[in-house]
Protein backbone atom coordinates (compact mmCIF):
# COMPACT_ATOMS: atom_id res chain seq x y z
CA UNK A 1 -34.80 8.43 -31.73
CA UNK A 2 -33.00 8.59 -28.22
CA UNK A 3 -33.60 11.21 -26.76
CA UNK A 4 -30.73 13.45 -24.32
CA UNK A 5 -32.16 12.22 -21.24
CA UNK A 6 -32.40 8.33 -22.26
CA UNK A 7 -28.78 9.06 -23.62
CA UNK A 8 -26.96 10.16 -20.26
CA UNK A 9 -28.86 7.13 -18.54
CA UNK A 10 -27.56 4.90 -20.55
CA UNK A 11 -23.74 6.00 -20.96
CA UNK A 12 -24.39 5.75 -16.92
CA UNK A 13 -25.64 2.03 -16.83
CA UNK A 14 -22.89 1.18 -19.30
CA UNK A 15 -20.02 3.02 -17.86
CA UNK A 16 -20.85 2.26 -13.88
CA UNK A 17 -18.64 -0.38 -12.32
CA UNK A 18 -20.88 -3.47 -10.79
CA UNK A 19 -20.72 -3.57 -6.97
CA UNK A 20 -21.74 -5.67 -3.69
CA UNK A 21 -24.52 -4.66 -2.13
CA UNK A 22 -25.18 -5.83 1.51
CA UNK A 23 -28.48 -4.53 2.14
CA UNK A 24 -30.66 -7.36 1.47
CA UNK A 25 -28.44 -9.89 3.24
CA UNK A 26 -28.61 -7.78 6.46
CA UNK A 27 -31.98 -7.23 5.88
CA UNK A 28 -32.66 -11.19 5.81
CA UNK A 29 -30.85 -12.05 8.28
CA UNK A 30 -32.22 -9.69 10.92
CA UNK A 31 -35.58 -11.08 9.15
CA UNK A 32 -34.36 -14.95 10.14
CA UNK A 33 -32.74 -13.79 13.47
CA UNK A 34 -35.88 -12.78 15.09
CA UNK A 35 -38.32 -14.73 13.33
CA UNK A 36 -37.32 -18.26 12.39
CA UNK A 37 -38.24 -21.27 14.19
CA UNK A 38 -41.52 -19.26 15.56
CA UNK A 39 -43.38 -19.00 12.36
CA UNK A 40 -43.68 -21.59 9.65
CA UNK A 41 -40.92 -21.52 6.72
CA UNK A 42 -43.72 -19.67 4.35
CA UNK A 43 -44.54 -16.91 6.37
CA UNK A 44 -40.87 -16.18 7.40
CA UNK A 45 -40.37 -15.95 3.39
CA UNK A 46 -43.42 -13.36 3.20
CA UNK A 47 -41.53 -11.49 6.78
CA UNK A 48 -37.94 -11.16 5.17
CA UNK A 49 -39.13 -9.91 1.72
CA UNK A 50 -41.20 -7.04 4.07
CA UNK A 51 -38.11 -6.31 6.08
CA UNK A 52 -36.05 -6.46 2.74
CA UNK A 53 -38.70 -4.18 1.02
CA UNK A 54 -38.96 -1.58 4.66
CA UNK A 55 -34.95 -0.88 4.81
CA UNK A 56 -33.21 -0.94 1.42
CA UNK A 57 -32.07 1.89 0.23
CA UNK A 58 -34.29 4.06 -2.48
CA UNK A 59 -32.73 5.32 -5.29
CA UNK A 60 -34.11 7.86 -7.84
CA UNK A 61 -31.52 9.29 -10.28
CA UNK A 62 -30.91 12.43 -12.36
CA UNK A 63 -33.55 12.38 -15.40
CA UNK A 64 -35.33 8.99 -14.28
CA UNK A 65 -38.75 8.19 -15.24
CA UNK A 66 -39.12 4.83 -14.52
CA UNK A 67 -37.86 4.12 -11.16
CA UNK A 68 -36.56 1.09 -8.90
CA UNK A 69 -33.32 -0.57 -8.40
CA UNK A 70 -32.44 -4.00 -6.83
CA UNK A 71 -29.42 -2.41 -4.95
CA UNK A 72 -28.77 0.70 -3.42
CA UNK A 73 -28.16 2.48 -6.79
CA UNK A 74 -27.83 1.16 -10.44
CA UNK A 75 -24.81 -1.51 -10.59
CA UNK A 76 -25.16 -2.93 -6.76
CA UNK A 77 -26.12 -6.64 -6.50
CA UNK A 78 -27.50 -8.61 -3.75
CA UNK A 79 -26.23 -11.15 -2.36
CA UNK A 80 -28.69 -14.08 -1.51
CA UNK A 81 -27.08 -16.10 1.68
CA UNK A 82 -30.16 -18.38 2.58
CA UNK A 83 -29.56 -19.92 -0.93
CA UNK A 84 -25.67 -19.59 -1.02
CA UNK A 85 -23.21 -18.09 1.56
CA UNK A 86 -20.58 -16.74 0.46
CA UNK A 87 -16.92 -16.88 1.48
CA UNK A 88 -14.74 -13.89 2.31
CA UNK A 89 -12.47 -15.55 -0.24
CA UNK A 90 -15.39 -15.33 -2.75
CA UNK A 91 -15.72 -11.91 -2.16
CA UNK A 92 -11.96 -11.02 -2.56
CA UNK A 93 -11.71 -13.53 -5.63
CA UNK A 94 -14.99 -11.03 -7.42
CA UNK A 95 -13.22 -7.98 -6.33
CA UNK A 96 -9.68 -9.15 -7.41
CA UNK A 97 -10.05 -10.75 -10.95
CA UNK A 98 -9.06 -8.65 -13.62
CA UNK A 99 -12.59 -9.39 -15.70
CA UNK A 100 -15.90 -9.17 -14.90
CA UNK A 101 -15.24 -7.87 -11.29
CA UNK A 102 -17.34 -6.67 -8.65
CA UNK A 103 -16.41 -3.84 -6.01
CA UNK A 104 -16.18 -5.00 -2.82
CA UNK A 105 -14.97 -2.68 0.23
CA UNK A 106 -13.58 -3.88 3.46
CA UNK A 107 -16.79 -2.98 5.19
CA UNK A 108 -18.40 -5.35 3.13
CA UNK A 109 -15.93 -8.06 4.10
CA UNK A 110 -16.43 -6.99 7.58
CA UNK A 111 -20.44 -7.69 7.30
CA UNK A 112 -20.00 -10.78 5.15
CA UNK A 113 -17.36 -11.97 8.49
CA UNK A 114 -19.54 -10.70 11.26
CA UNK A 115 -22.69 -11.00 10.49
CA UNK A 116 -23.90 -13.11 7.46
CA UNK A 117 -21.53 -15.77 8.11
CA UNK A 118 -22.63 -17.09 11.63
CA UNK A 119 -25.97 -17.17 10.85
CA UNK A 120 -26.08 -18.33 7.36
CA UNK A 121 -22.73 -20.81 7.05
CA UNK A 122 -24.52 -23.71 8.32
CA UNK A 123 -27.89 -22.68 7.53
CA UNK A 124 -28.17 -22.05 3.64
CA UNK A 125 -30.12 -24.47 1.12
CA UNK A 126 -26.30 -24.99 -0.58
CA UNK A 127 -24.62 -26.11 2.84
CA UNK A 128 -27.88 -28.44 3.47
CA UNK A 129 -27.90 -29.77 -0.03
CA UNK A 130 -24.00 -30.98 -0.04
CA UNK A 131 -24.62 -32.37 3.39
CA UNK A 132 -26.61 -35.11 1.20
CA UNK A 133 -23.92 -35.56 -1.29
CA UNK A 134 -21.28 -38.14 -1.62
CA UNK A 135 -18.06 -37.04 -0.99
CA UNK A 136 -16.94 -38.20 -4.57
CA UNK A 137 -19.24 -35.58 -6.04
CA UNK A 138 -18.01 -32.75 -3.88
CA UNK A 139 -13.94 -33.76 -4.88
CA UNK A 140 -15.37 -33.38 -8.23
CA UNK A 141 -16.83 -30.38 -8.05
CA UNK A 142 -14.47 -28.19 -5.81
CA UNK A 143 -11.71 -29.64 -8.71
CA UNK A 144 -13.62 -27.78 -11.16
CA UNK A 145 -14.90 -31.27 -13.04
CA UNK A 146 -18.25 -29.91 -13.32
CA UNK A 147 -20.35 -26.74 -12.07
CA UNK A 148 -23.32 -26.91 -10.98
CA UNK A 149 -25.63 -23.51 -10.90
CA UNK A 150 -29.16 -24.77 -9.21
CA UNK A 151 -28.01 -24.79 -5.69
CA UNK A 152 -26.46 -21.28 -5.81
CA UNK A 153 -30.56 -19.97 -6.67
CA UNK A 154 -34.25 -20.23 -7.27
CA UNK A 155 -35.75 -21.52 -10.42
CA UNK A 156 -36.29 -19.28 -13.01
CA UNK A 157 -37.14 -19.06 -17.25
CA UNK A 158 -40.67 -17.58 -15.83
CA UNK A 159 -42.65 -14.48 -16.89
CA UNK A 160 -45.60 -13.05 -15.89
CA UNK A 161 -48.85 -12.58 -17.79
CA UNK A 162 -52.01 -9.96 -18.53
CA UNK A 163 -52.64 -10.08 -14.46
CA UNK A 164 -50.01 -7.86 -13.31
CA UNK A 165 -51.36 -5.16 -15.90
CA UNK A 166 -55.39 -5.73 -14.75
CA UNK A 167 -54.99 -6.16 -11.09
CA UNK A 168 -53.01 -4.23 -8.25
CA UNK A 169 -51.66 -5.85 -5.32
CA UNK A 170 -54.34 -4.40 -3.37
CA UNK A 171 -56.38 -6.78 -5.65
CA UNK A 172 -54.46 -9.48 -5.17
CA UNK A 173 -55.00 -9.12 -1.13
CA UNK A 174 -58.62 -9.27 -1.66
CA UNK A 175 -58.47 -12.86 -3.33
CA UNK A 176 -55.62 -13.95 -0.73
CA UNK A 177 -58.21 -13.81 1.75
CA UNK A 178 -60.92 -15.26 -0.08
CA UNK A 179 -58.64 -17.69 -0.23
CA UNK A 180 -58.05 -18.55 2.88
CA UNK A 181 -61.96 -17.71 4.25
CA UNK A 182 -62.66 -20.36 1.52
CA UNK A 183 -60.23 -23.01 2.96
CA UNK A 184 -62.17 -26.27 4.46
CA UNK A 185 -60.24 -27.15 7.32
CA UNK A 186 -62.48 -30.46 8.44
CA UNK A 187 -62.02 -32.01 4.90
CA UNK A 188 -58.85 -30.81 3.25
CA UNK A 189 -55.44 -32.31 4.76
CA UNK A 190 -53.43 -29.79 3.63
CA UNK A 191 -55.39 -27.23 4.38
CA UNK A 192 -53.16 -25.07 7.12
CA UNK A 193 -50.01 -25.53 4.39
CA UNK A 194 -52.44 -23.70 1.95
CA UNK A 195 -53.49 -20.65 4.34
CA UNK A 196 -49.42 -20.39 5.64
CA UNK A 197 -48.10 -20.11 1.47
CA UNK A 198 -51.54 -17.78 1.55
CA UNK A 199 -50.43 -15.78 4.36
CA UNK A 200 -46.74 -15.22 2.27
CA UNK A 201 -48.70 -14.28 -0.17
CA UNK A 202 -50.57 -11.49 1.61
CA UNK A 203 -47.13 -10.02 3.20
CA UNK A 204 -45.83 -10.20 -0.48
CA UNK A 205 -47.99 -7.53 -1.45
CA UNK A 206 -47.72 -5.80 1.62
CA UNK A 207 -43.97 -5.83 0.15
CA UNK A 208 -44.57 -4.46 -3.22
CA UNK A 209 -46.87 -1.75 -1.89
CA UNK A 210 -44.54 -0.23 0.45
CA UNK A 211 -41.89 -0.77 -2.23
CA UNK A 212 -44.09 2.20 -4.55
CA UNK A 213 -45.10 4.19 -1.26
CA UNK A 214 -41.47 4.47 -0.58
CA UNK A 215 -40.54 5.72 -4.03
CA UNK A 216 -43.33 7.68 -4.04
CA UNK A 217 -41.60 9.88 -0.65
CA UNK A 218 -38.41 9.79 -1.96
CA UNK A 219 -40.11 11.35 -5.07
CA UNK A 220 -41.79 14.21 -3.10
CA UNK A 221 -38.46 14.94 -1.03
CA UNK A 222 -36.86 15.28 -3.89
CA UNK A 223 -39.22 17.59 -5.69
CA UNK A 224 -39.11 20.16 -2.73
CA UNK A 225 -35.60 20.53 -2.79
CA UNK A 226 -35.39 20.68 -6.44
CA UNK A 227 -34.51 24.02 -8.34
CA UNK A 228 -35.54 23.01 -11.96
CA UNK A 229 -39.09 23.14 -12.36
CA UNK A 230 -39.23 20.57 -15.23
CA UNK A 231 -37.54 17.81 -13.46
CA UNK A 232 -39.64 18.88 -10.10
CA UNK A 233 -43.24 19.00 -12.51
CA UNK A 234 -41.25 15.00 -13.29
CA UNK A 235 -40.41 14.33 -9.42
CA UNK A 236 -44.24 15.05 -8.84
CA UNK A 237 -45.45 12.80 -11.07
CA UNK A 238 -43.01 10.06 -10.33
CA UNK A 239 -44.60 9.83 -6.96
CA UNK A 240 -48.24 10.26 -8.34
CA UNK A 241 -47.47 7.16 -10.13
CA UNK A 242 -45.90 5.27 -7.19
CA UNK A 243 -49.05 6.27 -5.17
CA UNK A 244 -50.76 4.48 -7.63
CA UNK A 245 -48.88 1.21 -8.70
CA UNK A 246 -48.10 -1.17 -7.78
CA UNK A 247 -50.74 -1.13 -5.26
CA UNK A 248 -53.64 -0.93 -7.75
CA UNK A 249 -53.82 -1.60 -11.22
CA UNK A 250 -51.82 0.88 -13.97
CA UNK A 251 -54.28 3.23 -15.43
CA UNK A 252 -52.23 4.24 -18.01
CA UNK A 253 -48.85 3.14 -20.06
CA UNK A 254 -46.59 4.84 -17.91
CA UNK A 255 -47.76 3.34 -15.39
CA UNK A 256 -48.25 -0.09 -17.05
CA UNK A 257 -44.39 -0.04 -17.29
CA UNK A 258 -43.61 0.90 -13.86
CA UNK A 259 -45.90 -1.60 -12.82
CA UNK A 260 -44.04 -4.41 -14.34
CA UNK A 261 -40.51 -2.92 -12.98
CA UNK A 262 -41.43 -2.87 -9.69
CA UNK A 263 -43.14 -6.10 -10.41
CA UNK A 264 -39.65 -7.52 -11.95
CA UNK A 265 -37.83 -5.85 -8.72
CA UNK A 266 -39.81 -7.76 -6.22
CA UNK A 267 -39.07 -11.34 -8.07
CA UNK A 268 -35.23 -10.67 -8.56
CA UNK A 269 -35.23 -9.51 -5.26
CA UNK A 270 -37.64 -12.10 -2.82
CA UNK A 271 -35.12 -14.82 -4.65
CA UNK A 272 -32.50 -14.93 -6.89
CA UNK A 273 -34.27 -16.42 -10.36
CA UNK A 274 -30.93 -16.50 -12.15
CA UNK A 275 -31.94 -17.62 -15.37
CA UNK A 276 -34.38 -14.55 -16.16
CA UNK A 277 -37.88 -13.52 -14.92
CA UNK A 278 -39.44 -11.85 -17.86
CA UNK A 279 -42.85 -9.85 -19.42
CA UNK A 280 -44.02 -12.23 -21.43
CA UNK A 281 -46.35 -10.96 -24.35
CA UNK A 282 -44.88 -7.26 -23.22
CA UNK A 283 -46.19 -6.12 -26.28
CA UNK A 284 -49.71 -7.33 -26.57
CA UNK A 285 -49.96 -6.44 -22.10
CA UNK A 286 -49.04 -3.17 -23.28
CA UNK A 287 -51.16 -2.05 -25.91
CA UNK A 288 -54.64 -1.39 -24.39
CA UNK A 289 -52.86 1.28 -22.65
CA UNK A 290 -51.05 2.69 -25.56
CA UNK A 291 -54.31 2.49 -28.01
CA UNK A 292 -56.36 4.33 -25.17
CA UNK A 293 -53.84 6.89 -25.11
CA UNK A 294 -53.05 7.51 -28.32
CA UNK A 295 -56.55 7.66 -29.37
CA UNK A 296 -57.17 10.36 -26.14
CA UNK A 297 -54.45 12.37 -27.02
CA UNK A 298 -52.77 11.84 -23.84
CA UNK A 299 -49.27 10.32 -24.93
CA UNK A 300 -47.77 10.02 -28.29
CA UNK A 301 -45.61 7.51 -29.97
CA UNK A 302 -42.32 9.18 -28.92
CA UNK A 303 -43.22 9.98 -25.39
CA UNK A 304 -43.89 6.00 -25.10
CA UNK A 305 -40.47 5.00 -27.02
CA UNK A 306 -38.92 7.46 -24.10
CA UNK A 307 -40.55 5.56 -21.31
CA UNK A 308 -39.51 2.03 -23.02
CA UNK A 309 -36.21 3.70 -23.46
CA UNK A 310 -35.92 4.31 -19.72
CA UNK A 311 -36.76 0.94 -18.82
CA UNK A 312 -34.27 -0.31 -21.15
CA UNK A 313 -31.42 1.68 -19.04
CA UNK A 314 -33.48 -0.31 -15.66
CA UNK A 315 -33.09 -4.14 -17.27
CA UNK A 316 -28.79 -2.93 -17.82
CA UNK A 317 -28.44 -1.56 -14.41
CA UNK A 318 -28.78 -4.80 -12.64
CA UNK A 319 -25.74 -7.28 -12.69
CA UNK A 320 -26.35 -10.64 -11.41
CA UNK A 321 -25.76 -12.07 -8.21
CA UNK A 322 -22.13 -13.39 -8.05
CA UNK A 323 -21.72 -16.87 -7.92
CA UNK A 324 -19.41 -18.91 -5.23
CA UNK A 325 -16.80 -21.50 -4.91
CA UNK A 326 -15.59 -22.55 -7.85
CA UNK A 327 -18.25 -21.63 -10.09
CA UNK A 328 -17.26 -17.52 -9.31
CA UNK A 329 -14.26 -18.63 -10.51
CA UNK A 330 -15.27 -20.20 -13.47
CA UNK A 331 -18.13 -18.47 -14.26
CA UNK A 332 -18.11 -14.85 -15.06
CA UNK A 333 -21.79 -13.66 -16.50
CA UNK A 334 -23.02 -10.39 -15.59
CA UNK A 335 -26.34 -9.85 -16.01
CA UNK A 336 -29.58 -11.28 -15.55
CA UNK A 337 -31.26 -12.43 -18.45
CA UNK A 338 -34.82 -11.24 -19.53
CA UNK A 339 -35.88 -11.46 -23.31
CA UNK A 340 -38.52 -8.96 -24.89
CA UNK A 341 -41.07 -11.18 -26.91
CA UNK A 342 -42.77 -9.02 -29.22
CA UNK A 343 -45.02 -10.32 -32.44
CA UNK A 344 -46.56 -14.40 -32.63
CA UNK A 345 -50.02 -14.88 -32.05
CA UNK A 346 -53.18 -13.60 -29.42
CA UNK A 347 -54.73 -16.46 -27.45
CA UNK A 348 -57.23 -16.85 -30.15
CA UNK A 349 -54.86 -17.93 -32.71
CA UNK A 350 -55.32 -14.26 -33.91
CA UNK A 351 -51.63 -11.82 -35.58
CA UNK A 352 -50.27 -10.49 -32.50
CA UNK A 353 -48.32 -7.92 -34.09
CA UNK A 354 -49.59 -4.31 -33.09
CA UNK A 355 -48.13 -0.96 -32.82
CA UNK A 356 -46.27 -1.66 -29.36
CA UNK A 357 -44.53 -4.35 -31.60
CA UNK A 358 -43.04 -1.80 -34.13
CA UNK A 359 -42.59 0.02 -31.21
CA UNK A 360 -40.36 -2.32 -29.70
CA UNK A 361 -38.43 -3.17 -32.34
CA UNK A 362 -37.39 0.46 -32.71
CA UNK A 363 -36.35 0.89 -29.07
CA UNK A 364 -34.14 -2.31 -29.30
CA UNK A 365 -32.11 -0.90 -32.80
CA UNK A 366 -31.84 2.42 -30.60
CA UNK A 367 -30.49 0.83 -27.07
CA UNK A 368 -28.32 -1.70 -28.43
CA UNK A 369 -27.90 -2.94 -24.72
CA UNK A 370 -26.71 -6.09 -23.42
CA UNK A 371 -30.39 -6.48 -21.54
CA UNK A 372 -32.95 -6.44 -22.00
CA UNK A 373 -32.67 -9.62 -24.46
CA UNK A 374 -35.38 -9.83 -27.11
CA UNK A 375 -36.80 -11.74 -29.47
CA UNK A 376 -39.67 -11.69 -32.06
CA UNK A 377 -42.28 -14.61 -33.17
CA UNK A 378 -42.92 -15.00 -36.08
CA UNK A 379 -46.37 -16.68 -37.90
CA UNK A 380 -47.85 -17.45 -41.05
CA UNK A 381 -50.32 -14.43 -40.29
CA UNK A 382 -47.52 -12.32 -39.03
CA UNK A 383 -47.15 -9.34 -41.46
CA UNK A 384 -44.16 -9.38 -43.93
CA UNK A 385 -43.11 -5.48 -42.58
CA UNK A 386 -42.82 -6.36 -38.96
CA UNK A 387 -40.23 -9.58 -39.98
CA UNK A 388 -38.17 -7.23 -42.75
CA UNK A 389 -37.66 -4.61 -39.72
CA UNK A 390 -37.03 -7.15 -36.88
CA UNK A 391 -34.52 -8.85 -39.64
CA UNK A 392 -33.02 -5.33 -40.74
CA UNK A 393 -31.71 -4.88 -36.74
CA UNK A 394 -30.80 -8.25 -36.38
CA UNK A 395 -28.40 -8.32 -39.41
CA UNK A 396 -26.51 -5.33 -38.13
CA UNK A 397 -24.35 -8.08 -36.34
CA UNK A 398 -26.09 -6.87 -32.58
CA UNK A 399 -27.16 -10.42 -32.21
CA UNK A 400 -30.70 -9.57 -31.32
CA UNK A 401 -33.83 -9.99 -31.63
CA UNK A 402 -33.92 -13.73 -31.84
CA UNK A 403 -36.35 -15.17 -34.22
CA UNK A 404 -38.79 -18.08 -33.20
CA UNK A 405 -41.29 -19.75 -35.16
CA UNK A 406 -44.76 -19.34 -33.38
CA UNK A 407 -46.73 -21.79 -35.20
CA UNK A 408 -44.28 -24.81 -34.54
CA UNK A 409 -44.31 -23.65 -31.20
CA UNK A 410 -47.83 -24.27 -31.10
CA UNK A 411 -47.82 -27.19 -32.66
CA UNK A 412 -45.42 -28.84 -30.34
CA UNK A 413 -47.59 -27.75 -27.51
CA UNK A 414 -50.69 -29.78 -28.98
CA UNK A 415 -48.52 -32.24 -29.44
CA UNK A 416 -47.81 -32.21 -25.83
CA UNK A 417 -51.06 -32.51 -25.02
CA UNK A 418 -51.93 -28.55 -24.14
CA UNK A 419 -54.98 -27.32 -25.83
């Protein structure tokens, strides 16, 4: 059931009005201003995603238990100028149209003028990329013939896997620099490229790790001003948890979760993966934690549906970037897309279903959100209650969870040639 808590969170998410947010822009250009052209185009990546990580604002709301926002508070979007500047008249064109608008305030306008303009008008991978184009195309396009989505952000339709649940980015450090102590510099041309993307990687992590320690001191400021002593007890352990993730691995499934969200923050927020960054096999990541748990008598079933609840609320609070040009105008999507895949098959051919599947599937006929999108595989070895219940929510008319069929996609992957 949904609880009060996961209730006022998510009449919040739904009823908030979408907004520019012009922290990260700042933030990256600062980043560029004093950085670029004195170290190589890898490491300023890994230096702006610091910066971006050091100044934005840190939000922790009323009843919250999974924290993190891409903006400066649930329904503020970046904007992403290395990849696509945008106009002023973009900006007054999203805050103007009568559908699927985005605040924008004149101070904004004022920055976007000022500040992100001169540095990124001539400088973004968009202005480079139509310098290479024929004129013909560009008539074309700016007359609304086509649109064209890849130059306004990074690739995405990725997902992570079982590493962000086993390692922290502490972890992760440790290999960078075996890495790099490993690289042969005699024999292997590309050897410095390597140890520079290496190098990113390292400040990457330094990223995500000041991301949690930040959270974690907003957490404790909050607690010693707060009256109620449940949601201080809450504050408390909000910050025990961002002490802990994402800089070392999640020890339990609260903070399994919040190690994917902050996890999910850092990739929507380095780059702009428009076409989703999800979990992957959320379900089957998840459940060591859960099992240990349950069987410990540390968390049961409904305090985990809460926490899944809450990070339900944290995949709705995030509108996508806006588009520019004549794709803002003709293009009005909202979010950004992640899908839940719960169910198919272990990676030995082995029913994936488990209890963090039924799980799942209740939390998603609860939330009935626009994101997090979901879907459910389905095998010959899947069992015939987990498809009736995934098939029960989906013909409610709420469109989700998809259904795929795990064993063709398997098949078609041999076929391929993967093994």
């Amino acid at each position: 059931m949904m609880t009060d808590r996961v209730a006022r969170l998510k009449e919040k998410s739904v009823n908030t009005q979408p907004r520019i947010c012009m922290e990260r822009a700042v933030a990256v250009t600062e980043a560029y201003q004093k950085y670029a052209g004195s170290v190589s185009p890898q490491v300023m990546r890994g230096i702006a995603f610091k910066q971006i990580m050091e100044d934005k604002t840190i939000y922790i709301g009323d009843d919250e238990l999974i924290v993190g926002e891409r903006g400066a508070e649930p329904g503020a979007t970046s904007t992403f100028p290395e990849l696509c500047c945008h106009t002023v008249e973009d900006l007054e064109v999203m805050n103007a149209r009568e559908n699927v608008n985005f605040t924008v305030t004149e101070e904004d306008k004022r920055i976007q003028r000022e500040i992100i303009i001169p540095y990124w008008e001539n400088r973004s991978t968009r202005y480079k990329m139509f310098q290479e184009l024929d004129q013909e195309w560009i008539e074309a396009y700016e007359a609304g013939v086509f649109t064209e989505f890849m130059e306004q952000r990074g690739p995405g339709h990725t997902c992570g896997d079982k590493k962000l649940f086993q390692k922290g980015m502490l972890d992760f450090k440790k290999d960078i620099q075996e890495s790099i102590d490993n690289l042969d510099f005699f024999n292997d041309p590309q050897a410095l490229d390597k140890r520079e993307s290496l190098r990113s990687m390292d400040l990457a992590c330094d990223a995500m790790i000041i991301q949690g320690q930040r959270h974690a001191e907003k957490a404790r400021e909050m607690a010693e001003v707060e009256t109620d002593e449940k949601r201080k007890a809450e504050l408390l352990e909000i910050a025990e948890i961002c002490d802990h993730v994402p800089a070392n691995a999640p020890r339990n499934f609260r903070e399994a979760v919040q190690m994917y969200w902050f996890v999910h923050l850092g990739v929507v927020t380095e780059l702009n993966p428009w076409d989703s960054y999800n979990p992957g096999r959320f379900d089957q990541h998840l459940y060591p934690f859960y099992k240990k748990e349950i069987e410990e008598g540390t968390l049961t079933r409904e305090e985990a549906e809460e926490i899944l609840q809450c990070l339900w609320v944290k995949f709705n609070n995030n509108p996508a970037p806006p588009k520019v040009g004549i794709t803002l105008k003709e293009s009005a999507t909202y979010f950004d897309f992640c899908t839940i895949n719960s169910g198919g098959l272990t990676t030995d051919g082995e029913d994936g279903v488990n209890d963090v599947s039924y799980l799942v599937l209740d939390v998603i006929k609860q939330m009935r959100m626009l994101q997090p999108g979901s879907n459910v595989q389905i095998s010959e070895k899947t069992p015939q209650e987990f498809l009736k219940k995934a098939i029960d929510i989906t013909r409610t008319g709420y469109g989700q969870p998809s259904i795929f069929n795990a064993d063709a996609v398997v098949q078609e992957l041999l076929y391929t040639g993967k093994s």
